[in-house]
Protein backbone atom coordinates (compact mmCIF):
# COMPACT_ATOMS: atom_id res chain seq x y z
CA UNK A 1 6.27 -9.56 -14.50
CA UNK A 2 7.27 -12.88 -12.51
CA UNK A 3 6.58 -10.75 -9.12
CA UNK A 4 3.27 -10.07 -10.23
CA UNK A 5 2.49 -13.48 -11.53
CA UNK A 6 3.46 -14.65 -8.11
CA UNK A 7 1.53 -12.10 -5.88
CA UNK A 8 -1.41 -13.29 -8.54
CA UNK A 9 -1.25 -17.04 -7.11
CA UNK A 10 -0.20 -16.61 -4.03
CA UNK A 11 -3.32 -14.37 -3.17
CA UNK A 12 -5.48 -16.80 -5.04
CA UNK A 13 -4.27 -19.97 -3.36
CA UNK A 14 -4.09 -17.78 -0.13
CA UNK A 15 -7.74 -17.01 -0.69
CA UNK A 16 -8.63 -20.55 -1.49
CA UNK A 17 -7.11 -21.82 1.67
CA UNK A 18 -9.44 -18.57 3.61
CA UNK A 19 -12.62 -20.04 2.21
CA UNK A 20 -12.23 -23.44 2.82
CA UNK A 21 -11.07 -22.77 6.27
CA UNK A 22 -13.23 -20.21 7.03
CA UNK A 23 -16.49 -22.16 6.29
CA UNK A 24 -15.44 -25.70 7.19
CA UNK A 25 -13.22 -25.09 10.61
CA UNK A 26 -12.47 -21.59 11.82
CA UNK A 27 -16.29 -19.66 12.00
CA UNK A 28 -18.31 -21.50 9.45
CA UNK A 29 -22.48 -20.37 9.49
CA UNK A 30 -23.31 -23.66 11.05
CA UNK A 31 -21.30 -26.27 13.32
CA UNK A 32 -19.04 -29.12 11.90
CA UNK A 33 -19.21 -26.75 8.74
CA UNK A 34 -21.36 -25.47 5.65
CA UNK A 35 -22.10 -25.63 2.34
CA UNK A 36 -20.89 -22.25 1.45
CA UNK A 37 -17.15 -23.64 1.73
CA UNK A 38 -18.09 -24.48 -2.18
CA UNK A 39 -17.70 -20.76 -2.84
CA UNK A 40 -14.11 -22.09 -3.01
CA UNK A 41 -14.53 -23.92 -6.10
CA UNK A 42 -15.15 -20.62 -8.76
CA UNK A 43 -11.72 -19.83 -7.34
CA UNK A 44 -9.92 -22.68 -8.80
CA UNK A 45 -11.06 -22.65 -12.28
CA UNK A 46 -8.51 -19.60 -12.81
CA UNK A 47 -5.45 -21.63 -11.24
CA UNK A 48 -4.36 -23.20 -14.53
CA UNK A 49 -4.27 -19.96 -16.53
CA UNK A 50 -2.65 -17.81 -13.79
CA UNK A 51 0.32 -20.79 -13.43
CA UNK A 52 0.24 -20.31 -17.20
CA UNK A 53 0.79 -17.15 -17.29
CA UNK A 54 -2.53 -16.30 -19.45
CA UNK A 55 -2.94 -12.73 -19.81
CA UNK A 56 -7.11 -13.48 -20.92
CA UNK A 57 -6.92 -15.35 -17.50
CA UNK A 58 -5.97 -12.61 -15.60
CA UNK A 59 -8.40 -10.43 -17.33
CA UNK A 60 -11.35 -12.64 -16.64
CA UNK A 61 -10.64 -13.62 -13.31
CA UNK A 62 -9.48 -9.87 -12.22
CA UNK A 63 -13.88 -9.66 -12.68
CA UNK A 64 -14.55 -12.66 -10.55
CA UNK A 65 -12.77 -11.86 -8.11
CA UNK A 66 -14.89 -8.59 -6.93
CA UNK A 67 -17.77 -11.06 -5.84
CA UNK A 68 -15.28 -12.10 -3.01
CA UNK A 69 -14.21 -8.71 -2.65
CA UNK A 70 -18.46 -7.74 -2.52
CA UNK A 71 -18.76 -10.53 0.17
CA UNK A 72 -15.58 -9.36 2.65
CA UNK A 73 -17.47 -5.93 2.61
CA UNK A 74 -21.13 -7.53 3.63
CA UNK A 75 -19.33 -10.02 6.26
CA UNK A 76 -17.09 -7.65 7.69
CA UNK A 77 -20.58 -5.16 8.41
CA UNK A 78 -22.68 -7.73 8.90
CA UNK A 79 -20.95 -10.74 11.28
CA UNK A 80 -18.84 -10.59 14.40
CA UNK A 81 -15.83 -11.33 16.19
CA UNK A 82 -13.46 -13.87 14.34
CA UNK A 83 -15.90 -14.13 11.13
CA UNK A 84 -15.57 -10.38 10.75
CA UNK A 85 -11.42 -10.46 11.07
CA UNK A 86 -11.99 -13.33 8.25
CA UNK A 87 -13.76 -10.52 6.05
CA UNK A 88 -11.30 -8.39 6.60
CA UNK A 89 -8.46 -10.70 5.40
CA UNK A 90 -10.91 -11.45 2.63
CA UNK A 91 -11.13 -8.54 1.62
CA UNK A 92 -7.78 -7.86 1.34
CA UNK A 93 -6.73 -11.17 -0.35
CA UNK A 94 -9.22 -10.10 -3.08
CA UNK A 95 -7.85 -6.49 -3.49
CA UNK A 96 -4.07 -7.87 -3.71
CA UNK A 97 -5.10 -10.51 -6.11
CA UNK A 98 -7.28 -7.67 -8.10
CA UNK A 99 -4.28 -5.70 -8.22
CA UNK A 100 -1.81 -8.44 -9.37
CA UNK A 101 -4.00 -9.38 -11.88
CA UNK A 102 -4.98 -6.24 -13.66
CA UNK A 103 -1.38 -5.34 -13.32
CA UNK A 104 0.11 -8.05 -15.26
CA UNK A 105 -2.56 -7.63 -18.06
CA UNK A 106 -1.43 -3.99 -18.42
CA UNK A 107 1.93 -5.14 -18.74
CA UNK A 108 1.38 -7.58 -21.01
CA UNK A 109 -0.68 -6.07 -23.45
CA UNK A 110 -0.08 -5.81 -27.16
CA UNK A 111 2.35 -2.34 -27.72
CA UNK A 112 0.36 -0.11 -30.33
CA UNK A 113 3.11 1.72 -32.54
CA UNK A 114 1.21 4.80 -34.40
């Protein structure tokens, strides 16, 4: 369970780091950077619980986490050259972190005994 509480953060932080950089330096929507680097923020509230090791944490933010997913998919049709290889590693930041997460609450679940 400690490998999957790890691949948990380290996508999330990983994925923090991706939207910050993305909009702000590497290919953000407008020169000298953008707004939309606050999609970052949503992905912080999480941080606490996942160090934690909350299992309602993981739950919760295994849901919030599609939005990014949703947005990889419509950048990585929609934009071009290095914003489109950002997508991509968007994309799959999301789906490791989705898989972490959801892992970790299966394994940490309440046993039912019949």
């Amino acid at each position: 369970m400690k490998a999957l509480r790890l691949a948990a953060l380290a996508a999330l932080a990983a994925l923090i780091v991706l939207c910050l950089a993305w909009e702000l330096w590497l290919a953000p929507l407008r020169p000298g950077g953008s707004l939309v680097a606050l999609k970052a923020l949503p992905l912080a509230l999480p941080l606490a619980g996942i160090l934690a090791g909350r299992r309602y944490t993981y739950q919760w933010s295994s849901l919030l986490i599609l939005a990014y997913f949703a947005e990889g998919a419509t950048r990585a049709w929609s934009d071009a050259g290095l914003s489109r290889l950002l997508a991509w590693l968007e994309i799959a930041l999301s789906i490791a972190f989705f898989a972490a997460a959801v892992s970790y609450a299966r394994a940490t679940q309440a046993r039912r005994h019949p």
